[in-house]
C-alpha atoms as a PDB file:
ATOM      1  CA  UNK A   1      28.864 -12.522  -7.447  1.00  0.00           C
ATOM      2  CA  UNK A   2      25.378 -11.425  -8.764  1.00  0.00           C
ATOM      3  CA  UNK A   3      23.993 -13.524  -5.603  1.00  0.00           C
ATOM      4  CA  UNK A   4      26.075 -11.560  -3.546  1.00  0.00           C
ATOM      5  CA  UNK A   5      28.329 -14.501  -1.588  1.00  0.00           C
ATOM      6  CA  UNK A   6      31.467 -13.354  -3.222  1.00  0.00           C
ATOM      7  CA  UNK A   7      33.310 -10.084  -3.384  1.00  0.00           C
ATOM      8  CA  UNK A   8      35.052  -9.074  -6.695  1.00  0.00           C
ATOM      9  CA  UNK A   9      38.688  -9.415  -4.674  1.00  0.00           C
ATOM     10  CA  UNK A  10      37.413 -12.500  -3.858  1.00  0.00           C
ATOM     11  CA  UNK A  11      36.749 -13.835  -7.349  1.00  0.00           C
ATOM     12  CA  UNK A  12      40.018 -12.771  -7.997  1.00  0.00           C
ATOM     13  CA  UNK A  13      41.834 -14.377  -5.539  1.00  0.00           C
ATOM     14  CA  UNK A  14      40.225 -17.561  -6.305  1.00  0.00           C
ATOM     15  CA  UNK A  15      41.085 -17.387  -9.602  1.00  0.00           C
ATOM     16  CA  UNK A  16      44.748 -16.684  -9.261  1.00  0.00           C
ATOM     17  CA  UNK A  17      44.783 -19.915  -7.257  1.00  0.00           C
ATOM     18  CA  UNK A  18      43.376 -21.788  -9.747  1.00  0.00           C
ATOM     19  CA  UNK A  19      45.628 -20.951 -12.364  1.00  0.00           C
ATOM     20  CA  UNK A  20      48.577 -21.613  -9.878  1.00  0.00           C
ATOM     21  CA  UNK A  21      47.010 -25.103  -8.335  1.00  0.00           C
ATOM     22  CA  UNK A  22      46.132 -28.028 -10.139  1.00  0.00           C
ATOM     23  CA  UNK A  23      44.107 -29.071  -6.738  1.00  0.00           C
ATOM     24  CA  UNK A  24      40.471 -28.307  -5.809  1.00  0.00           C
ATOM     25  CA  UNK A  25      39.704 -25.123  -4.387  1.00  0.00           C
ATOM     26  CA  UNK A  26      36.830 -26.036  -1.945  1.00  0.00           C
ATOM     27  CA  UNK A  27      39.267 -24.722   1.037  1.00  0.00           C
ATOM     28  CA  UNK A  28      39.487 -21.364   0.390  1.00  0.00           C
ATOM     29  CA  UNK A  29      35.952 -19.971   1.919  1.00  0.00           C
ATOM     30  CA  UNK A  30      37.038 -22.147   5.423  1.00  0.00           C
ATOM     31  CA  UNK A  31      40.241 -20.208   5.572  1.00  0.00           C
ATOM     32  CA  UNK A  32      38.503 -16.933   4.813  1.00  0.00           C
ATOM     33  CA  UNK A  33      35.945 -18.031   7.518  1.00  0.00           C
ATOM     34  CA  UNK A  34      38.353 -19.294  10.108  1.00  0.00           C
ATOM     35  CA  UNK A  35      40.406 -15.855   9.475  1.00  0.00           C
ATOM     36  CA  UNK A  36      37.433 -13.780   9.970  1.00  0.00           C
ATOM     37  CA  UNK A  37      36.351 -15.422  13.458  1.00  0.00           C
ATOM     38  CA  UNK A  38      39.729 -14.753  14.508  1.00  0.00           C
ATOM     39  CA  UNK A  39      39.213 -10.958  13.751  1.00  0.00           C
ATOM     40  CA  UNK A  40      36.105 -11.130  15.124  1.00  0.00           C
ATOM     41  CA  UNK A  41      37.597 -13.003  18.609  1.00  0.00           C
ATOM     42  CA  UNK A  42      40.584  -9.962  18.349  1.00  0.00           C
ATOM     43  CA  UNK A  43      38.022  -7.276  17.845  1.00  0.00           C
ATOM     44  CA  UNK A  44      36.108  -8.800  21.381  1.00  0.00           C
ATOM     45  CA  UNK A  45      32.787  -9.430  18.992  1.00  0.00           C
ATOM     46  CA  UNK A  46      34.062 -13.097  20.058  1.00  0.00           C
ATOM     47  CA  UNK A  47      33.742 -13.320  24.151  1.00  0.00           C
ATOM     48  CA  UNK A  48      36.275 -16.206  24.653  1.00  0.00           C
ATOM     49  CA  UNK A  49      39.008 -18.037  23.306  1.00  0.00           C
ATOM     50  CA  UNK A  50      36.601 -21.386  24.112  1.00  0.00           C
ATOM     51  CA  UNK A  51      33.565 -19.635  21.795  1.00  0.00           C
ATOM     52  CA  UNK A  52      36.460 -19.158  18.982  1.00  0.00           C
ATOM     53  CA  UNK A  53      38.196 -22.554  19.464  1.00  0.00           C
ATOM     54  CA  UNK A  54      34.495 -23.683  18.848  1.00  0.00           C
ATOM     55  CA  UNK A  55      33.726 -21.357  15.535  1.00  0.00           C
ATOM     56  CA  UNK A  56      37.221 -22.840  14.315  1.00  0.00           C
ATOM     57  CA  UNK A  57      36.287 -26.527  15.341  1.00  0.00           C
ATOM     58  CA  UNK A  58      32.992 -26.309  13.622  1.00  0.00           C
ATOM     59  CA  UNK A  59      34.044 -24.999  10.576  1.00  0.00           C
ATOM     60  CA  UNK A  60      37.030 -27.502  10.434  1.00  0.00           C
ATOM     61  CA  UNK A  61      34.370 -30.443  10.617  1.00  0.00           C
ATOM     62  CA  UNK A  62      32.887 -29.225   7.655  1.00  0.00           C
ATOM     63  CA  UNK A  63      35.800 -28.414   5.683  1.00  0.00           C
ATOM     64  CA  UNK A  64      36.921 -32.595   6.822  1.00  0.00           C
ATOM     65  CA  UNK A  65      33.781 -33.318   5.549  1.00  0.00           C
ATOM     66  CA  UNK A  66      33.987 -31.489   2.028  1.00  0.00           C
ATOM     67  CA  UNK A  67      37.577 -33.148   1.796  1.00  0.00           C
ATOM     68  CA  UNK A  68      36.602 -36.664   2.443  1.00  0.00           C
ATOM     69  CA  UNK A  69      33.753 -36.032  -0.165  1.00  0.00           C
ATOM     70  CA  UNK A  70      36.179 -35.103  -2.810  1.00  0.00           C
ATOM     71  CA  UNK A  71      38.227 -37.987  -1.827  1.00  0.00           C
ATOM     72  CA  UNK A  72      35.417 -40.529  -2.401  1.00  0.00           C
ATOM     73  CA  UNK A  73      34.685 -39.640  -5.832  1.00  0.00           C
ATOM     74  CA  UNK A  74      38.713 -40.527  -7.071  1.00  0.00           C
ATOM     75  CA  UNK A  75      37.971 -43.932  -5.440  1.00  0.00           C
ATOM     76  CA  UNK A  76      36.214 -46.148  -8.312  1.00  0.00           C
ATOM     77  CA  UNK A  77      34.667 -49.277  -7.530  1.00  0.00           C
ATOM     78  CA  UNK A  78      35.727 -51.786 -10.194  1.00  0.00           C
ATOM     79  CA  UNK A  79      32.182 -52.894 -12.843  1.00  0.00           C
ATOM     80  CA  UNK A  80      33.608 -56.587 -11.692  1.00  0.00           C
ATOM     81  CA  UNK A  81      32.957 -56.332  -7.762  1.00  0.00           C
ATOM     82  CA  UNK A  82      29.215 -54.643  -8.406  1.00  0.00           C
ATOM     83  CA  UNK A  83      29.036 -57.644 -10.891  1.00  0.00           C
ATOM     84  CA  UNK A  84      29.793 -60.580  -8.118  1.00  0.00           C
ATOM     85  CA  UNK A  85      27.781 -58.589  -5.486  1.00  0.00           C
ATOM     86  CA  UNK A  86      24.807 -58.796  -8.136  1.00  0.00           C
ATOM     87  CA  UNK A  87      25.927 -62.473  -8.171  1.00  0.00           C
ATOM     88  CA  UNK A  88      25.497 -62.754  -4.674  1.00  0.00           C
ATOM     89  CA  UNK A  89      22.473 -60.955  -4.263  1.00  0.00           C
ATOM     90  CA  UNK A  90      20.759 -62.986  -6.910  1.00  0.00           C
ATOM     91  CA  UNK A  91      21.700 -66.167  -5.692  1.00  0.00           C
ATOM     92  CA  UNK A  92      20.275 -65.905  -2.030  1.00  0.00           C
END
């Protein structure tokens, strides 16, 4: 908040979400953002439908990319398997 990204409602909001979700909260600013371009597109500060399906589409890359992030670090590669592939990589 001191930086200024975050609103004190917003701080609040988030933290009522964490204290009712066990999950990761790295959604929340890509709904806020894909709720404010469709103000924006309602208030005309958004030309087209096409310029807001592309806001929405762009920010819904990134927020696929955040997730598939988060999901990488729960995978754990097994000590054994980087042990054989030092094996391997020794050997040749």
């Amino acid at each position: 908040m001191r930086e200024g990204l975050m609103e004190e409602g917003e701080r609040r909001m988030i933290e009522v979400q964490a204290r009712d979700s066990m999950r990761t909260l790295f959604w929340i600013p890509f709904t806020w953002a894909t709720s404010i371009a469709h103000q924006a597109r309602d208030e005309n500060r958004i030309e087209s439908d096409t310029g807001l399906r592309g806001i929405v589409d762009a920010v819904a890359a990134v927020r696929r990319t955040c997730a598939l992030c988060q999901h990488v670090e729960y995978i754990q590669v097994p000590i054994v398997y980087s042990q054989v592939l030092f094996r391997i990589d020794s050997s040749a």
